[in-house]
Protein backbone atom coordinates (compact mmCIF):
# COMPACT_ATOMS: atom_id res chain seq x y z
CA UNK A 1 54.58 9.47 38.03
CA UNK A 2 52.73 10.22 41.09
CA UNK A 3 56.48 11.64 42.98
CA UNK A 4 56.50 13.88 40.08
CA UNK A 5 53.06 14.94 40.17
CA UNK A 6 53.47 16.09 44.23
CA UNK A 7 56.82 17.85 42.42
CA UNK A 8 55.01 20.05 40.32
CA UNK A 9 52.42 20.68 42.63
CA UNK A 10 54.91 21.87 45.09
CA UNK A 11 56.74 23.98 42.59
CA UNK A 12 53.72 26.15 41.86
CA UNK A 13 52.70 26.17 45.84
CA UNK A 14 56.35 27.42 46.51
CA UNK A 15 56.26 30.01 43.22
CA UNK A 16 52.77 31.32 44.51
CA UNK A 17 53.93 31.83 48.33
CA UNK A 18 57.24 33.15 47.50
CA UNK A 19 55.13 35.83 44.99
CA UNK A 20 53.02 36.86 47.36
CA UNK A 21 55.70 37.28 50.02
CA UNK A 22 57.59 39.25 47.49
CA UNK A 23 54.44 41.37 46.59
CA UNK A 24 53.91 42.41 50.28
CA UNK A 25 57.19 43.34 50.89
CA UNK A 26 57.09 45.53 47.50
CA UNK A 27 53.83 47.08 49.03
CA UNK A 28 54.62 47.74 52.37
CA UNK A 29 58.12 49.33 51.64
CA UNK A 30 58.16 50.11 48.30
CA UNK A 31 55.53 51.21 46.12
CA UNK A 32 51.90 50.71 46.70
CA UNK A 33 48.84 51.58 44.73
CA UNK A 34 45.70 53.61 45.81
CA UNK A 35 42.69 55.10 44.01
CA UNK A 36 41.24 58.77 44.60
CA UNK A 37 38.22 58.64 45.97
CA UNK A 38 37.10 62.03 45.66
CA UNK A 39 37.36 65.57 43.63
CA UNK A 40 39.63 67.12 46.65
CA UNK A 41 42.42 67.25 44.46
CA UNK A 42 41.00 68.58 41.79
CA UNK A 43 42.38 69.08 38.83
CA UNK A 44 45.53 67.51 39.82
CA UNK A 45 43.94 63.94 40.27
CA UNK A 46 40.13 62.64 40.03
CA UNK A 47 38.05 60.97 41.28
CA UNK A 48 38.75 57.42 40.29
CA UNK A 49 42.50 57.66 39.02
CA UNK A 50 44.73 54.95 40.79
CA UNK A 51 47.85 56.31 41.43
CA UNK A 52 51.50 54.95 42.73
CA UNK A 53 53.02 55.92 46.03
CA UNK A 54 56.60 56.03 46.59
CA UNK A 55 56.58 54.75 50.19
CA UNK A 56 60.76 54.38 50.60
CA UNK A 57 61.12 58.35 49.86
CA UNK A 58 60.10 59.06 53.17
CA UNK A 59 61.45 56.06 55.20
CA UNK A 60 58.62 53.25 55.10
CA UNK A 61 56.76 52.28 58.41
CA UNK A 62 57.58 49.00 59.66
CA UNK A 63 54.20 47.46 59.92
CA UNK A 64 52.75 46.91 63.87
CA UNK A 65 55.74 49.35 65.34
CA UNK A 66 56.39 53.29 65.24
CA UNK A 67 59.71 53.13 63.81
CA UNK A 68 60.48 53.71 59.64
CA UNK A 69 63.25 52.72 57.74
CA UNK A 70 65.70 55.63 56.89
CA UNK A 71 64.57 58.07 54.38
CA UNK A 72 65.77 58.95 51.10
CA UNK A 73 64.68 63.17 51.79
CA UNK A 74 62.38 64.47 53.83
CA UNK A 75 59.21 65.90 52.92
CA UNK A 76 58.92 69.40 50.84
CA UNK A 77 56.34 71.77 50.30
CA UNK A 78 54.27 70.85 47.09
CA UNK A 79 54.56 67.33 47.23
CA UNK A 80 51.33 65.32 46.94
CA UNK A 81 51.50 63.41 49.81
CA UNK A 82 49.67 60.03 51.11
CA UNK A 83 48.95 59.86 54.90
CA UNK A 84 46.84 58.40 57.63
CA UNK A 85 44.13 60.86 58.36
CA UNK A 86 44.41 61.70 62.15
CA UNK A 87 40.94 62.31 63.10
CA UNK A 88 40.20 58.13 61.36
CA UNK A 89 43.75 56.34 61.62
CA UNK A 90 41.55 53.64 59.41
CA UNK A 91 41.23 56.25 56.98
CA UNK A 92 44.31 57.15 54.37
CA UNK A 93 43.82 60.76 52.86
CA UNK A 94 45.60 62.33 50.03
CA UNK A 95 46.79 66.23 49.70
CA UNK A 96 49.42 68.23 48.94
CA UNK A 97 52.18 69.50 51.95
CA UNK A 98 52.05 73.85 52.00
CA UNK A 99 53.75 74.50 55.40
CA UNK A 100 56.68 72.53 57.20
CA UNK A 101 57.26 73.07 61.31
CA UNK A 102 58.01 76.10 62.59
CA UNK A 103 56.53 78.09 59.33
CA UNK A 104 53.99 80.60 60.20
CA UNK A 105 50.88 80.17 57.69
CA UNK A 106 48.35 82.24 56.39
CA UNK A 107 45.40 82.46 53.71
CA UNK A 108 44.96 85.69 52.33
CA UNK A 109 42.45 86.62 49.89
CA UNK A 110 42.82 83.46 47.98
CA UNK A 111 46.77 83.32 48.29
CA UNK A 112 48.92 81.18 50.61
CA UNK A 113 51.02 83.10 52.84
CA UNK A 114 54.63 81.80 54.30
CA UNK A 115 56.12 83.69 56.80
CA UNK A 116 54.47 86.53 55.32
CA UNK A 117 55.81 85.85 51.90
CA UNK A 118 53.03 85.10 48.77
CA UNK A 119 53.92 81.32 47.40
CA UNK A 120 54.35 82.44 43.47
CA UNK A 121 55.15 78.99 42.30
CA UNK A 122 52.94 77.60 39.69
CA UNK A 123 51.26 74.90 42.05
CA UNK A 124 50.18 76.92 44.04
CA UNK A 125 49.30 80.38 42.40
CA UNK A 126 47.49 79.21 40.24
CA UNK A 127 44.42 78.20 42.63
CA UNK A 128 42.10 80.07 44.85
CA UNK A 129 42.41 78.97 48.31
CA UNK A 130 39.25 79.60 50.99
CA UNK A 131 39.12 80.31 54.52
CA UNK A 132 37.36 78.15 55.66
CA UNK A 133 37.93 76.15 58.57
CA UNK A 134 39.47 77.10 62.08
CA UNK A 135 42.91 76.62 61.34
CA UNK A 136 42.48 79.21 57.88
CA UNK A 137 41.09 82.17 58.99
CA UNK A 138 41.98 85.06 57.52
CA UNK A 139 43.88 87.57 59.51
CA UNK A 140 44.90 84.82 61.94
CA UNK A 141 48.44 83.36 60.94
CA UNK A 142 49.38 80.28 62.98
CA UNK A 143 52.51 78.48 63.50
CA UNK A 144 52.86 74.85 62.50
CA UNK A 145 54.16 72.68 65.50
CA UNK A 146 57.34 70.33 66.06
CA UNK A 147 56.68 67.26 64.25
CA UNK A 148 53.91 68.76 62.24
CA UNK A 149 53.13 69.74 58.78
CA UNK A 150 50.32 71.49 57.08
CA UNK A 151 48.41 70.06 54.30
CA UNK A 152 45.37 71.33 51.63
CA UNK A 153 43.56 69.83 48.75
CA UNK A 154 44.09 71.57 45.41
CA UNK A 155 40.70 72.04 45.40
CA UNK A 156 40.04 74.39 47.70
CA UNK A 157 36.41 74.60 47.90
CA UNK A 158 35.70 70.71 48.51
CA UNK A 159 38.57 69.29 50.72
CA UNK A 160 38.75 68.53 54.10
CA UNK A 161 41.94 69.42 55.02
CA UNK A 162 44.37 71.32 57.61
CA UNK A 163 42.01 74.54 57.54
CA UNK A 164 39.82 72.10 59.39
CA UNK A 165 41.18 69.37 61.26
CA UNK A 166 44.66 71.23 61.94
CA UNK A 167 48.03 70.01 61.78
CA UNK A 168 49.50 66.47 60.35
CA UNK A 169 51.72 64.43 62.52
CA UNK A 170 55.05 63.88 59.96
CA UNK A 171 54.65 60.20 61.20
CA UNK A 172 51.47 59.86 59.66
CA UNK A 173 52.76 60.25 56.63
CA UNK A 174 53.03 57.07 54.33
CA UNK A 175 54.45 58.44 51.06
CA UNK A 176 54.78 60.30 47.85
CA UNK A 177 52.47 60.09 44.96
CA UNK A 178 54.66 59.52 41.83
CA UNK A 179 52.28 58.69 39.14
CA UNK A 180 48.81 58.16 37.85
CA UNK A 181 48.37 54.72 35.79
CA UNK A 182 44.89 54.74 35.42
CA UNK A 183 43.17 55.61 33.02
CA UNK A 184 45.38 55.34 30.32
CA UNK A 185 44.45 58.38 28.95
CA UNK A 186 45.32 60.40 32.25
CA UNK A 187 49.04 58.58 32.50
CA UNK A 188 51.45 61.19 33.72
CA UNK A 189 53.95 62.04 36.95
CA UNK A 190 52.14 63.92 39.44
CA UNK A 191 53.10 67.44 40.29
């Protein structure tokens, strides 16, 4: 009795560790959860909606080096993207990629510029985007670096973002967000 008692202790002890070993692997690899803090991304997500990030897409980081796993794609303009804020590396920020390296960029009178081309797609002409910030004013295209992208909050007038801070590192990026699952009534893919 007592043999079979340590048995099914053990069982549950080696169920429970092997769970949790499985559940950090899923997290730091695959798929890990976050909730939005703030109305930056407005109306996209709100404040309070926990979301899923797609952390494989990119190539994960493996944890306590600077190397990643090989990616699936690499990142593209419009994608809501999850990444280490580089002014707080403490800090994870959310927003959604505009420019890739080597793109000129430009704000003018509420519309992202390209390489001197308008973006017409629906996520982004749709929204009024500010100058505001060194790196956004208007009249004053600049280039994004090597290794860089640029990054803004879908809502315009309340995020700190690239028109402030500048340029994000591509290897401070941690993933894609795929999905809000809370609350139920705001379940949907992100776009």
């Amino acid at each position: 009795m007592k043999a079979r008692k340590k048995s099914v202790i053990r069982d549950w002890i080696e169920s429970i560790v092997v769970a949790f070993i499985l559940a950090m692997f899923i997290r730091t690899f695959i798929i890990q959860a976050f909730r939005i803090p703030t109305g930056s991304m407005r109306p996209t997500l709100m404040e309070g909606d926990a979301i899923l990030v797609n952390k494989f897409i990119y190539g994960a980081k493996i944890p306590f080096t600077d190397w990643r796993l090989p990616a699936l794609r690499e990142p593209k303009r419009g994608d809501v993207i999850v990444f280490i804020y580089p002014l707080n590396l403490k800090k994870d920020f959310i927003k959604r990629l505009v420019a890739l390296e080597g793109e000129t960029v430009e704000i003018k009178h509420g519309v992202i510029y390209i390489n001197d081309k308008p973006l017409l797609e629906p996520l982004f002409n749709q929204r009024y985007y500010y100058n505001r910030g060194e790196f956004a004013q208007e009249g004053q295209p600049i280039v994004v670096p090597k290794g860089h992208v640029f990054v803004l909050g879908d809502n315009s007038r309340s995020s700190q973002d690239s028109r402030y801070w500048g340029f994000l590192p591509k290897k401070n990026i941690l993933g894609k967000a795929i999905l809000i699952y809370w609350p139920l009534h705001r379940i949907r893919i992100i776009r």
